[in-house]
Protein backbone atom coordinates (compact mmCIF):
# COMPACT_ATOMS: atom_id res chain seq x y z
CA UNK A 1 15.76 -13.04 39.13
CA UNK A 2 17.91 -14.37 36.19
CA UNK A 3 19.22 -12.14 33.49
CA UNK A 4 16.77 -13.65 30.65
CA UNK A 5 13.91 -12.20 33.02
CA UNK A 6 15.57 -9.29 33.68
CA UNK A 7 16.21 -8.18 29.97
CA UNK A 8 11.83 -8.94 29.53
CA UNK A 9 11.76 -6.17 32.30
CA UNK A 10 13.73 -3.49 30.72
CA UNK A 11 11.88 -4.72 27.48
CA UNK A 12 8.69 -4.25 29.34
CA UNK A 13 9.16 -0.68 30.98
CA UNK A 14 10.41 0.72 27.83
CA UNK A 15 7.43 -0.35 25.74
CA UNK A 16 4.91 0.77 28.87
CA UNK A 17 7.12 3.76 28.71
CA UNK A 18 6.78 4.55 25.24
CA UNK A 19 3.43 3.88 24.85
CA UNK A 20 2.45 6.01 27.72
CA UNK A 21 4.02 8.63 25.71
CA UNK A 22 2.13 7.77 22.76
CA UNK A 23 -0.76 8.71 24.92
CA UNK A 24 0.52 12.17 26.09
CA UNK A 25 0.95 13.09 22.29
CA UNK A 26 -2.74 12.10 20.91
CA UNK A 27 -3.80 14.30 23.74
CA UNK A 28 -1.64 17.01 23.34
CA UNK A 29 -2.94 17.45 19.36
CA UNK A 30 -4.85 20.57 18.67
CA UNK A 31 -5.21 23.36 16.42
CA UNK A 32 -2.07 23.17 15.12
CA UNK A 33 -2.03 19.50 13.91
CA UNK A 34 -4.77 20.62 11.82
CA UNK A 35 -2.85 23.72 10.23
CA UNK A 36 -0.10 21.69 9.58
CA UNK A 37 -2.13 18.72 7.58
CA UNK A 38 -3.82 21.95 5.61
CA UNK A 39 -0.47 23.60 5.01
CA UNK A 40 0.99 20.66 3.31
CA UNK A 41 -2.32 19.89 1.64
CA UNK A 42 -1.80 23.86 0.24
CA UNK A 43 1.16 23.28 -1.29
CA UNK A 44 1.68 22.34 -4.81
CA UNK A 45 5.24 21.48 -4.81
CA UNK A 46 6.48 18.38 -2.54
CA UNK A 47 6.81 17.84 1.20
CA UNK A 48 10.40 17.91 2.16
CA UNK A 49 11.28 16.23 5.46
CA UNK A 50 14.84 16.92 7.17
CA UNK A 51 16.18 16.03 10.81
CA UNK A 52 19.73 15.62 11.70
CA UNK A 53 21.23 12.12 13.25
CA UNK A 54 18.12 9.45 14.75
CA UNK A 55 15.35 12.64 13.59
CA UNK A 56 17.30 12.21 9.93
CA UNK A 57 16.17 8.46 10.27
CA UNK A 58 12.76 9.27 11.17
CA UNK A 59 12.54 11.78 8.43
CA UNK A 60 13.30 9.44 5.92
CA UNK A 61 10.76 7.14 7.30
CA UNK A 62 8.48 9.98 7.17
CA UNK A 63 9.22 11.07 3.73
CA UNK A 64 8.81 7.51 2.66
CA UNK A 65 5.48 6.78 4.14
CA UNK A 66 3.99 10.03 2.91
CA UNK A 67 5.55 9.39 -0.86
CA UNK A 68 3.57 6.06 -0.55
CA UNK A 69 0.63 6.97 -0.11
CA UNK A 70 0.03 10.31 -2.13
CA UNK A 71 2.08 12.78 -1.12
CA UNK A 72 4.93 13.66 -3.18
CA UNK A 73 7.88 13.70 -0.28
CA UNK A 74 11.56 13.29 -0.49
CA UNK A 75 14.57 13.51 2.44
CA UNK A 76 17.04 16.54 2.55
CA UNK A 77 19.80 16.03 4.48
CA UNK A 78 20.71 19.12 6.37
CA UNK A 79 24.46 19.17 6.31
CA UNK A 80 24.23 18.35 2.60
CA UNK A 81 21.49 21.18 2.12
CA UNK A 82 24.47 23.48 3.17
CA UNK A 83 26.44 22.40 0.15
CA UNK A 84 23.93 22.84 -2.61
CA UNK A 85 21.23 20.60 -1.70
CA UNK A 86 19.07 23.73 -0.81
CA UNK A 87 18.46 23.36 -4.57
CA UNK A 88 16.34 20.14 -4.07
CA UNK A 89 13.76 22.71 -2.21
CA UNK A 90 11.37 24.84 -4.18
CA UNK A 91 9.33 27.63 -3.64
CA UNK A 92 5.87 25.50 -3.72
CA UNK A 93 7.06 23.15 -1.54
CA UNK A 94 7.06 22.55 2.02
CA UNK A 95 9.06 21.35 4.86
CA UNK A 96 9.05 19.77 7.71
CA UNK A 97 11.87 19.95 10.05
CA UNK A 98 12.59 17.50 12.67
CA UNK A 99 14.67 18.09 16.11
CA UNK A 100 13.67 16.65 19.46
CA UNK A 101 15.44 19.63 21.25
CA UNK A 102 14.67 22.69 18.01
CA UNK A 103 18.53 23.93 18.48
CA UNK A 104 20.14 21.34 15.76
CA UNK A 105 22.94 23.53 14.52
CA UNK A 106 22.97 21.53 11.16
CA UNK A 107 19.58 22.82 10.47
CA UNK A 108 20.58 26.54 10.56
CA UNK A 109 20.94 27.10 6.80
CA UNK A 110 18.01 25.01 6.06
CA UNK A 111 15.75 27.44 8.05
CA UNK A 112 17.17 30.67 6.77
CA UNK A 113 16.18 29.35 3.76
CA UNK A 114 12.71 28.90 4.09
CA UNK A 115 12.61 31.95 5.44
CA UNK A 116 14.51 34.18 2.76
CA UNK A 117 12.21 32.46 -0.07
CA UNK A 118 8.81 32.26 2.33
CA UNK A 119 8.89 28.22 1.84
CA UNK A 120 6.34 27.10 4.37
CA UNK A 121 7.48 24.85 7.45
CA UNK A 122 6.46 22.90 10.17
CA UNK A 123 8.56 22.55 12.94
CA UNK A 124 8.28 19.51 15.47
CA UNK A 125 10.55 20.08 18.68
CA UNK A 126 9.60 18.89 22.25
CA UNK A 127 11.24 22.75 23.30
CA UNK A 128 8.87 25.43 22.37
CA UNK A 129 10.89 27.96 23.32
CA UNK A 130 13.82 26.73 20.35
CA UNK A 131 14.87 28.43 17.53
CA UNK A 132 13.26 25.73 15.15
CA UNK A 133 10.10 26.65 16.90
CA UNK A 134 10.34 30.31 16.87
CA UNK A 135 10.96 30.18 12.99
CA UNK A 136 8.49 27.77 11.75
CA UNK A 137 4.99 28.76 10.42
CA UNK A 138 3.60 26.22 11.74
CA UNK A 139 4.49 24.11 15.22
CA UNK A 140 4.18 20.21 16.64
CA UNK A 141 5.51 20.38 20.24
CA UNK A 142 5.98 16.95 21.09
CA UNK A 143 4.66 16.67 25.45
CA UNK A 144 7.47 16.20 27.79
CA UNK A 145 8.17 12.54 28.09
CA UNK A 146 11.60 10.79 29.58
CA UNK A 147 13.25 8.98 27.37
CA UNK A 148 13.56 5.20 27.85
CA UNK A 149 17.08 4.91 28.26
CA UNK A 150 16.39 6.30 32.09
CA UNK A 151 19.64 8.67 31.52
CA UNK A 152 17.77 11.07 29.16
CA UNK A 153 20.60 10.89 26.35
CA UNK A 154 19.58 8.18 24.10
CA UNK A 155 16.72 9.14 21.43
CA UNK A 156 13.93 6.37 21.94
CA UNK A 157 11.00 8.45 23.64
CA UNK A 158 11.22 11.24 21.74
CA UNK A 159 11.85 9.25 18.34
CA UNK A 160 9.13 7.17 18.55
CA UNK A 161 6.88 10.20 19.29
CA UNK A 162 8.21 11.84 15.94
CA UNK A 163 7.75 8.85 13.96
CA UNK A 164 4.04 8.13 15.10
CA UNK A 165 3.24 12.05 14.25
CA UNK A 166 4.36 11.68 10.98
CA UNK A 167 2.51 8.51 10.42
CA UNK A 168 -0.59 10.60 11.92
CA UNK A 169 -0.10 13.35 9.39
CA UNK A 170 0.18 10.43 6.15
CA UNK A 171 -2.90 8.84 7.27
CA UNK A 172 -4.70 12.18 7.67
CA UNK A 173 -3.35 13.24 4.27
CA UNK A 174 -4.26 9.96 2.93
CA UNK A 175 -7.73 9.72 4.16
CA UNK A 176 -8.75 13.26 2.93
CA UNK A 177 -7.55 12.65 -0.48
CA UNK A 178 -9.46 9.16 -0.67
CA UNK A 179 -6.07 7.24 -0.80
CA UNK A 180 -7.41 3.71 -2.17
CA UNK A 181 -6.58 -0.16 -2.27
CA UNK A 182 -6.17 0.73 -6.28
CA UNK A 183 -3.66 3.87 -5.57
CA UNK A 184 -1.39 1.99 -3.17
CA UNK A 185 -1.42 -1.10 -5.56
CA UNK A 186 -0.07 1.29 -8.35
CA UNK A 187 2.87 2.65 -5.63
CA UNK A 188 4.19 -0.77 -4.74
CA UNK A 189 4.06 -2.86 -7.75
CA UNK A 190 6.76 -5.16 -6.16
CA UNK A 191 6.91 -7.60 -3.38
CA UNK A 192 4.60 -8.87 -1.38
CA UNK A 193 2.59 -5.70 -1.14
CA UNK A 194 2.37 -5.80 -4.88
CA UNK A 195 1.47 -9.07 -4.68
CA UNK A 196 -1.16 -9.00 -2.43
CA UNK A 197 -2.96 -6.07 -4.33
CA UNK A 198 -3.14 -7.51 -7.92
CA UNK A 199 -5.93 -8.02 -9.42
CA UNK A 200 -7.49 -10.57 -11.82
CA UNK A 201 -7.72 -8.43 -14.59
CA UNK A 202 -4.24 -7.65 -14.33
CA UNK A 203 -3.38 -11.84 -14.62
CA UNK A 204 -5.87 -12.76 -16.70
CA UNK A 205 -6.02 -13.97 -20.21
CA UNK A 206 -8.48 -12.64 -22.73
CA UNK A 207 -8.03 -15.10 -25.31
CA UNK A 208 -10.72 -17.33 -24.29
CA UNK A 209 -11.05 -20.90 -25.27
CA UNK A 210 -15.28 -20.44 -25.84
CA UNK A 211 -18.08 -22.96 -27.86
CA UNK A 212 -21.51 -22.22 -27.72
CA UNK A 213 -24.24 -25.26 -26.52
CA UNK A 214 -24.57 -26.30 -30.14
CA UNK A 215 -20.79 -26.79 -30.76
CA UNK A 216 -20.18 -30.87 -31.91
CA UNK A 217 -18.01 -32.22 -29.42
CA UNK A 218 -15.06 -32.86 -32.08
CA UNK A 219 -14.98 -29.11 -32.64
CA UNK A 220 -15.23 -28.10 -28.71
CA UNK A 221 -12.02 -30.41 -28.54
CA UNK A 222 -9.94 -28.74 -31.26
CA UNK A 223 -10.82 -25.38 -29.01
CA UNK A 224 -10.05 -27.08 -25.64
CA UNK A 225 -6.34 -28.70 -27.53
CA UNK A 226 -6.13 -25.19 -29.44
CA UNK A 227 -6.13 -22.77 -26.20
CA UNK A 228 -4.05 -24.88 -23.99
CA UNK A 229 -6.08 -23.93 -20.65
CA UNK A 230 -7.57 -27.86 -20.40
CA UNK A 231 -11.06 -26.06 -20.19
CA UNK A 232 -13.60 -24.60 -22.27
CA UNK A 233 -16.02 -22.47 -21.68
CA UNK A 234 -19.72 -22.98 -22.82
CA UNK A 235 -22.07 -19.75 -23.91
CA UNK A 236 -25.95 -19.12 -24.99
CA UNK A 237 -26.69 -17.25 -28.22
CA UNK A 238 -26.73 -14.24 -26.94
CA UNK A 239 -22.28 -14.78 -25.27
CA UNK A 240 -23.32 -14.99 -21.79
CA UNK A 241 -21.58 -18.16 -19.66
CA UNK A 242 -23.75 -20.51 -18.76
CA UNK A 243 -21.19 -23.67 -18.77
CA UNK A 244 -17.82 -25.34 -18.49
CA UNK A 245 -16.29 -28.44 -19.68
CA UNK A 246 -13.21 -30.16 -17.93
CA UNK A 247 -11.47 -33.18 -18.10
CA UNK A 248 -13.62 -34.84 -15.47
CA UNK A 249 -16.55 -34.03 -18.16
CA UNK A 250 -15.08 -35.50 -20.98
CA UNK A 251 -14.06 -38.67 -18.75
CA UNK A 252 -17.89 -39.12 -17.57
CA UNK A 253 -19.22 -39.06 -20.94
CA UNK A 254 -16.50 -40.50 -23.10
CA UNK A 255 -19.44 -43.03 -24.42
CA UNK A 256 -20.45 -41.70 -27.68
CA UNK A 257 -18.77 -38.11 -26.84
CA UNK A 258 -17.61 -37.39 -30.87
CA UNK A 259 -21.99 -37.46 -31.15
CA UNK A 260 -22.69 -35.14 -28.70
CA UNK A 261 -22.61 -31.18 -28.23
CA UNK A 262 -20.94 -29.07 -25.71
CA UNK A 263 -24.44 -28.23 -24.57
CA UNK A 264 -24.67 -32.23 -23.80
CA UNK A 265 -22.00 -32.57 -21.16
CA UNK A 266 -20.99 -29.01 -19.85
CA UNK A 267 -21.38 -28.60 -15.64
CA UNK A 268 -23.63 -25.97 -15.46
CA UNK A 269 -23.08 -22.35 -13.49
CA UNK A 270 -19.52 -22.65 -12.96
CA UNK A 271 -17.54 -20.63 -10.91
CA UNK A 272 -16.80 -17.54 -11.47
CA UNK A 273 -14.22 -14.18 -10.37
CA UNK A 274 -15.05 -10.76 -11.15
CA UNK A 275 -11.96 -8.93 -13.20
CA UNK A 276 -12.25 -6.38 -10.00
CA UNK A 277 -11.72 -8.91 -7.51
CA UNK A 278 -8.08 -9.14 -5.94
CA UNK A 279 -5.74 -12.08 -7.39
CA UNK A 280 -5.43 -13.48 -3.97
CA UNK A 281 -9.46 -13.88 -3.47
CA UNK A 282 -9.54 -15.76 -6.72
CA UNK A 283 -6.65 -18.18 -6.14
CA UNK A 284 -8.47 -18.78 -2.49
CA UNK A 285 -11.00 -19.75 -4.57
CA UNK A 286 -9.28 -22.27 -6.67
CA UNK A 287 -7.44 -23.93 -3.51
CA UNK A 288 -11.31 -23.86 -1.90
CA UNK A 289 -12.50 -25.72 -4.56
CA UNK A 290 -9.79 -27.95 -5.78
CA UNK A 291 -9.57 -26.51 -9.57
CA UNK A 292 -6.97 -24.67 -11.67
CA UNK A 293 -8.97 -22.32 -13.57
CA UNK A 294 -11.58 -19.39 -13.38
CA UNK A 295 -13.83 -17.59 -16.34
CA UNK A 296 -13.42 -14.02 -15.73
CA UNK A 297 -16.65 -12.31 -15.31
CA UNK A 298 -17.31 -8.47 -17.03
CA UNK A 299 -17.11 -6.14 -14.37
CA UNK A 300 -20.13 -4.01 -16.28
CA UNK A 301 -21.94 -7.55 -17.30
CA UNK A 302 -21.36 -9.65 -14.46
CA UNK A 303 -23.00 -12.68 -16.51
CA UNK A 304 -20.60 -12.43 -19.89
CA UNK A 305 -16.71 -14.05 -19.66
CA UNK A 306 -14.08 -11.19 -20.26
CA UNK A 307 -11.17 -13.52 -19.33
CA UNK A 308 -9.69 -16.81 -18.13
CA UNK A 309 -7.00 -16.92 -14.74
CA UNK A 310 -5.15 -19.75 -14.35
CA UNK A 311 -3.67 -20.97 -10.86
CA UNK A 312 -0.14 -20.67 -12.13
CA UNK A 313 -0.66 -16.97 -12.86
CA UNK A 314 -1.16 -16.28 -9.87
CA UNK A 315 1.78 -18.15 -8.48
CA UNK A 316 4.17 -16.74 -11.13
CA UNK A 317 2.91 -12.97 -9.77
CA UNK A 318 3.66 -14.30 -5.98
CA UNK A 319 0.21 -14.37 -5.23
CA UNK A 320 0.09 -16.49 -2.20
């Protein structure tokens, strides 16, 4: 076997390895996965998440994730919680304490802490007999599973156990508070996330270049040369859209055009984009159809403009 192959097998068993794991941990939830969602649900102060060395890296990923999506979370560092970072932890809040084996010496202080001031916490530990187990309110054992190293010294196993529990506990959070599309959008207004979640009322302009059907054709182009957008939109008497007039209209009726109205040459029923839809549906759209533009339609009257989205707004937001 050559050495490329051999480093897909190690690759291979510790993946099967982990994910076996994985499995051992969805069945192993009970009872107290539940108190543990309710406690920090309770709580009207933040969740704090601590772990010392690789369970300090998953309880910053933790803390992240849960910040993210509605839960007010932040990292303490243990060691640094022994120097006046216990501060950072309030009465209403609650913690959750990592440590694969529950006898982290780092995390001493933090628990006598909790305890003096009756802070809540959840303790996950794969040792139920540990002191982080014995003090916590609430407890996650995590099943007995071999690391992947194969020596039983290297966290990988255990860490990826941790780190799936406290995605389990974000999503559960998440879901019972409705978490939505429109929450997450207004976490991660940057990068492609952001992106990906803006919406056409948040690109669009609402200076709209307008005529109604009985608009001469020499005033429909001062509005088309006035708003810049190379389009104008055509409305009834009563301001609902029923046209548009491009370039490729003006071209096909450049006869006698200065005689005519807007009502005259428009394209009837153009196409349209709610201001609810997403930015990236709209400019989908645009590359679907070969155009630059959409009229924005009124979320509440679906058949009256409220706006006008042009393809480079979307590409200046990194709508892609």
């Amino acid at each position: 076997m050559s050495e490329q192959a051999t480093f897909i097998e190690t690759a291979r068993r510790v993946i099967g390895q982990e994910a076996e794991a994985l499995g051992f941990l969805s069945e192993s939830l009970g009872a107290e996965f539940n108190a543990a969602v309710e406690m920090i649900l309770a709580a009207r102060g933040r969740t704090i998440v601590t772990g010392m060395g690789k369970s300090g890296h998953i309880a910053r990923k933790i803390a992240a994730t849960l910040a993210s999506t509605g839960t007010p979370a932040h990292f303490v560092h243990p060691a640094e919680a022994s120097h006046g970072d216990l501060g950072m932890i309030g009465s209403d809040d609650v913690c959750l304490v990592l440590s694969n084996s529950g006898e982290t010496p780092e995390l001493a202080d933090l628990i006598a802490y909790t305890r003096r001031f009756n802070i809540p916490m959840i303790g996950v530990a794969s040792n139920p007999d540990s002191s982080l187990i014995r003090a916590c309110d609430v407890a996650l054992i995590l099943p007995k599973a071999a690391e992947a190293c194969g020596h039983g010294i290297v966290p990988t196993t255990s860490t990826t156990m941790t780190l799936a529990l406290g995605d389990a506990i974000a999503v559960a959070l998440m879901e019972h508070r409705s978490f939505t599309a429109d929450n997450f959008r207004v976490l991660h207004p940057g990068g492609k996330l952001g992106s990906r979640l803006t919406k056409v009322s948040d690109l669009m302009h609402r200076d709209m270049p307008l005529v109604t059907t009985e608009t001469p054709m020499r005033a429909t182009l001062d509005v088309i040369s006035a708003k810049g957008y190379g389009v104008v939109g055509v409305t009834d008497s009563d301001g609902k859209l029923i046209g548009i007039i491009t370039d490729g209209d003006l071209r096909r009726h450049i006869d006698g055009l200065l005689e005519k109205s807007a009502g005259d040459i428009m394209t009837q029923n153009p196409m349209t984009v709610s201001a609810d839809a997403l930015a990236e549906r709209a400019l989908s759209r645009m590359d679907e159809r070969a155009i630059t533009c959409l009229f924005v339609r009124d979320a509440d009257h679906p058949d009256r403009p409220c706006g006008i989205l042009k393809i480079q707004d979307c590409l200046r937001a990194g709508v892609m």
